[in-house]
Protein backbone atom coordinates (compact mmCIF):
# COMPACT_ATOMS: atom_id res chain seq x y z
CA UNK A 1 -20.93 270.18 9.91
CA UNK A 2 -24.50 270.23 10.38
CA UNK A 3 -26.00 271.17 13.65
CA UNK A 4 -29.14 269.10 13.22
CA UNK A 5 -29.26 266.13 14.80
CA UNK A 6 -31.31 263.79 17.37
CA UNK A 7 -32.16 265.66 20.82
CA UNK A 8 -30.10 265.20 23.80
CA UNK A 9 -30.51 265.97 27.08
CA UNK A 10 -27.50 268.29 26.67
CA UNK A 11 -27.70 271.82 26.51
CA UNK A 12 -25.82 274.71 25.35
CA UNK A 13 -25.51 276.08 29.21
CA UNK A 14 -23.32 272.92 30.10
CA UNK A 15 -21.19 274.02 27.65
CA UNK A 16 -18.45 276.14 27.80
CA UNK A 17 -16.58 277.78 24.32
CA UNK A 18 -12.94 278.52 25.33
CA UNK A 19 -9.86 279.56 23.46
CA UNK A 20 -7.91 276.56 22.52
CA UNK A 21 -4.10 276.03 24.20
CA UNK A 22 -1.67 273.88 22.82
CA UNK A 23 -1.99 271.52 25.24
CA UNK A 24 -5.47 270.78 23.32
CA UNK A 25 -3.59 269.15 20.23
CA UNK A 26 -3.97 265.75 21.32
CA UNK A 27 -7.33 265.76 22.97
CA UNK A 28 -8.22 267.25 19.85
CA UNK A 29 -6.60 265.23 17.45
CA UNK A 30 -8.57 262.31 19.15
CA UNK A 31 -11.75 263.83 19.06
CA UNK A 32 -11.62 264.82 15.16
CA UNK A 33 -10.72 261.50 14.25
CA UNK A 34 -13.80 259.83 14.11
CA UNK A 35 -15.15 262.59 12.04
CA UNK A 36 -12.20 262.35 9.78
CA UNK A 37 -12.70 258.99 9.09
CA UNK A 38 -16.55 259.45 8.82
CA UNK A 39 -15.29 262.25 5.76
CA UNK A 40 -17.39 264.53 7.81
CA UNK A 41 -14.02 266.50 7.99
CA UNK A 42 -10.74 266.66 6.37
CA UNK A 43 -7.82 264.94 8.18
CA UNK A 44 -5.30 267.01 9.96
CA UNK A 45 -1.56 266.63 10.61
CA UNK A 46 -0.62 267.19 14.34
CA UNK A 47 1.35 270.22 12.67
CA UNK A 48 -1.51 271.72 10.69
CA UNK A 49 -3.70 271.03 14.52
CA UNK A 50 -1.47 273.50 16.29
CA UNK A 51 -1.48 276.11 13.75
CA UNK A 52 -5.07 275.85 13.60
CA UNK A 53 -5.13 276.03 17.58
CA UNK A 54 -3.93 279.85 17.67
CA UNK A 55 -7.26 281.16 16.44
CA UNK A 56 -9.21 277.80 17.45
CA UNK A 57 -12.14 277.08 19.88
CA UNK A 58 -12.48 274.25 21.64
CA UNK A 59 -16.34 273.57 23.46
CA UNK A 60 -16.26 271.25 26.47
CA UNK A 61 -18.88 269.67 28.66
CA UNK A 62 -17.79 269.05 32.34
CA UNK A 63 -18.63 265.35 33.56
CA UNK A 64 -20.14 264.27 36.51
CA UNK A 65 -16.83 263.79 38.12
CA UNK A 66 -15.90 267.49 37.77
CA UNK A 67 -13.56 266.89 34.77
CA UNK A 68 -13.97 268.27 31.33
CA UNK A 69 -14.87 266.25 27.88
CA UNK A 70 -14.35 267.90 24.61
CA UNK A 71 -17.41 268.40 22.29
CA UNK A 72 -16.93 270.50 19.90
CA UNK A 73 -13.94 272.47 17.59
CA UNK A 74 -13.78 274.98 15.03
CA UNK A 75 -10.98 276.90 13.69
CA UNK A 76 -10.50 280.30 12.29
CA UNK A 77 -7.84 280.66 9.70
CA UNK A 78 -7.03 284.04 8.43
CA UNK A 79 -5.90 284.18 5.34
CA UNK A 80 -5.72 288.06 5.06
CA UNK A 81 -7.17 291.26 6.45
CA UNK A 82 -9.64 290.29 3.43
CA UNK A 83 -10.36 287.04 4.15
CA UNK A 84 -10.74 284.09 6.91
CA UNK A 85 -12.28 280.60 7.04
CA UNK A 86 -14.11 278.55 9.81
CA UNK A 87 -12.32 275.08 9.53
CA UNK A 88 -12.60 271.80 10.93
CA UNK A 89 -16.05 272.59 12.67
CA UNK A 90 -17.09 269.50 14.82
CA UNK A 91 -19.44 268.89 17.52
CA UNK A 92 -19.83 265.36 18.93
CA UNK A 93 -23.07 263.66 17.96
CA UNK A 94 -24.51 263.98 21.73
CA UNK A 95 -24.30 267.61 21.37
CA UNK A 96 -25.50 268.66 18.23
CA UNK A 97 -28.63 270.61 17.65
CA UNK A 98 -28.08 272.27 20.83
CA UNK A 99 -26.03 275.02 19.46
CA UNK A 100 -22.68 274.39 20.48
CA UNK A 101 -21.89 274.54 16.86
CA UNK A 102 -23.50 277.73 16.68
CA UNK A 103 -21.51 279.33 19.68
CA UNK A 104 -18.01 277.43 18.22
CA UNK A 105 -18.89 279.24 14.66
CA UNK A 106 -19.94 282.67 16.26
CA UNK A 107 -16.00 282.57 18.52
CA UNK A 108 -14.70 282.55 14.72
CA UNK A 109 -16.88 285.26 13.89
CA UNK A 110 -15.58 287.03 16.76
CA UNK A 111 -12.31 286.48 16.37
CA UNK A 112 -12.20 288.07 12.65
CA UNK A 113 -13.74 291.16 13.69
CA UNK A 114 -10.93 291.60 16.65
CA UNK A 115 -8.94 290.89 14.06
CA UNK A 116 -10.24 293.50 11.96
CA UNK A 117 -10.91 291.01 9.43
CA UNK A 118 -13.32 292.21 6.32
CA UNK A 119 -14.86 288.41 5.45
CA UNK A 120 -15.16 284.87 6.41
CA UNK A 121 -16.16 281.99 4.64
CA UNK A 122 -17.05 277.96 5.09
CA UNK A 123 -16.91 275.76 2.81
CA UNK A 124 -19.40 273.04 3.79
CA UNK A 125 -21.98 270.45 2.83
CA UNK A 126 -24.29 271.70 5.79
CA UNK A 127 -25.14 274.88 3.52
CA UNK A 128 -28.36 275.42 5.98
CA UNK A 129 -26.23 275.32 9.07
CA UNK A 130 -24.06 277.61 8.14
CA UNK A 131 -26.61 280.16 6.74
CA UNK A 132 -28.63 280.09 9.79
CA UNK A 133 -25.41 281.07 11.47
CA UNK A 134 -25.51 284.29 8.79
CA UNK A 135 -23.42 282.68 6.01
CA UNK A 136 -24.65 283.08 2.28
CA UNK A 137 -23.81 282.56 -0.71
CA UNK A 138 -23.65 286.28 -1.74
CA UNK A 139 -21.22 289.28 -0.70
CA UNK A 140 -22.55 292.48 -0.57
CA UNK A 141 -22.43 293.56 -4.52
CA UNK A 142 -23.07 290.14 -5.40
CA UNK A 143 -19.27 289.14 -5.11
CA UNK A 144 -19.69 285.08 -5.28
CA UNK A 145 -16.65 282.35 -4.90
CA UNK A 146 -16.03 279.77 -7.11
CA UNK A 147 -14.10 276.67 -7.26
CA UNK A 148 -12.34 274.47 -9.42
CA UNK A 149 -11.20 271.39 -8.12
CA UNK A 150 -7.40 270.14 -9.02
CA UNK A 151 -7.03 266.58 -8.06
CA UNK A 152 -9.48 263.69 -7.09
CA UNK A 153 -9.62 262.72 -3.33
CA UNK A 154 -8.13 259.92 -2.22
């Protein structure tokens, strides 16, 4: 998910990057689904949600009224002390270009090397995002990842 996007009066210091709880799976669930249906995002069982939410992040903006709006999510899954993967980054529209994606992608980061984790990867069509965020195309020794794709989306 790209972090460009219109300005908004927003800024990253009203914004607060937490560790997800379970209790987040339905907030959550309703605040991906726009971006699911946009294809901005794949969809996400409620099952697949809560496995995501033990190494997720969940960015929320308190309202006027004291209470607290979700704006963001991204996911780490670890696949291996080799390798992990930010998933299901999304920051609501309001929000972006104010680096809330940047801080949600950077608590994945985080997380990997507390978890002793030797690489992480995105797969994304916001290829600038993610490389201003230190993501390239290119492991050290020129190790690259390649894909071949087994079945046509629905």
């Amino acid at each position: 998910m790209s972090e460009t996007g219109s300005p908004s009066e927003e800024s990253a210091e009203s914004v607060a990057v937490r560790p997800a709880r379970p209790l987040d799976a339905k907030p959550l669930a309703e605040f991906i689904r726009p971006f699911v249906e946009q294809r901005r995002i794949l969809p996400r069982t409620e099952d697949e949600l809560v496995f995501l939410l033990a190494n997720g992040f969940v960015a929320e903006r308190t309202g006027p009224g004291g209470e607290a709006e979700i704006v963001g999510f991204a996911a780490l899954e670890i696949y291996s002390p080799k390798l992990a993967e930010v998933r299901s980054l999304a920051v609501d529209d309001a929000c972006r270009g104010r680096g809330v994606g940047r801080q949600l992608v950077q608590a994945c980061v985080d997380r990997a090397r507390d978890r002793r984790v030797l690489e992480v990867m995105a797969v994304t069509s916001s290829e600038e995002f993610f490389r201003s965020c230190g993501f390239d195309f290119t492991l050290p020794g020129e190790k690259k990842a390649l894909f071949v794709r087994t079945r046509e989306d629905d």
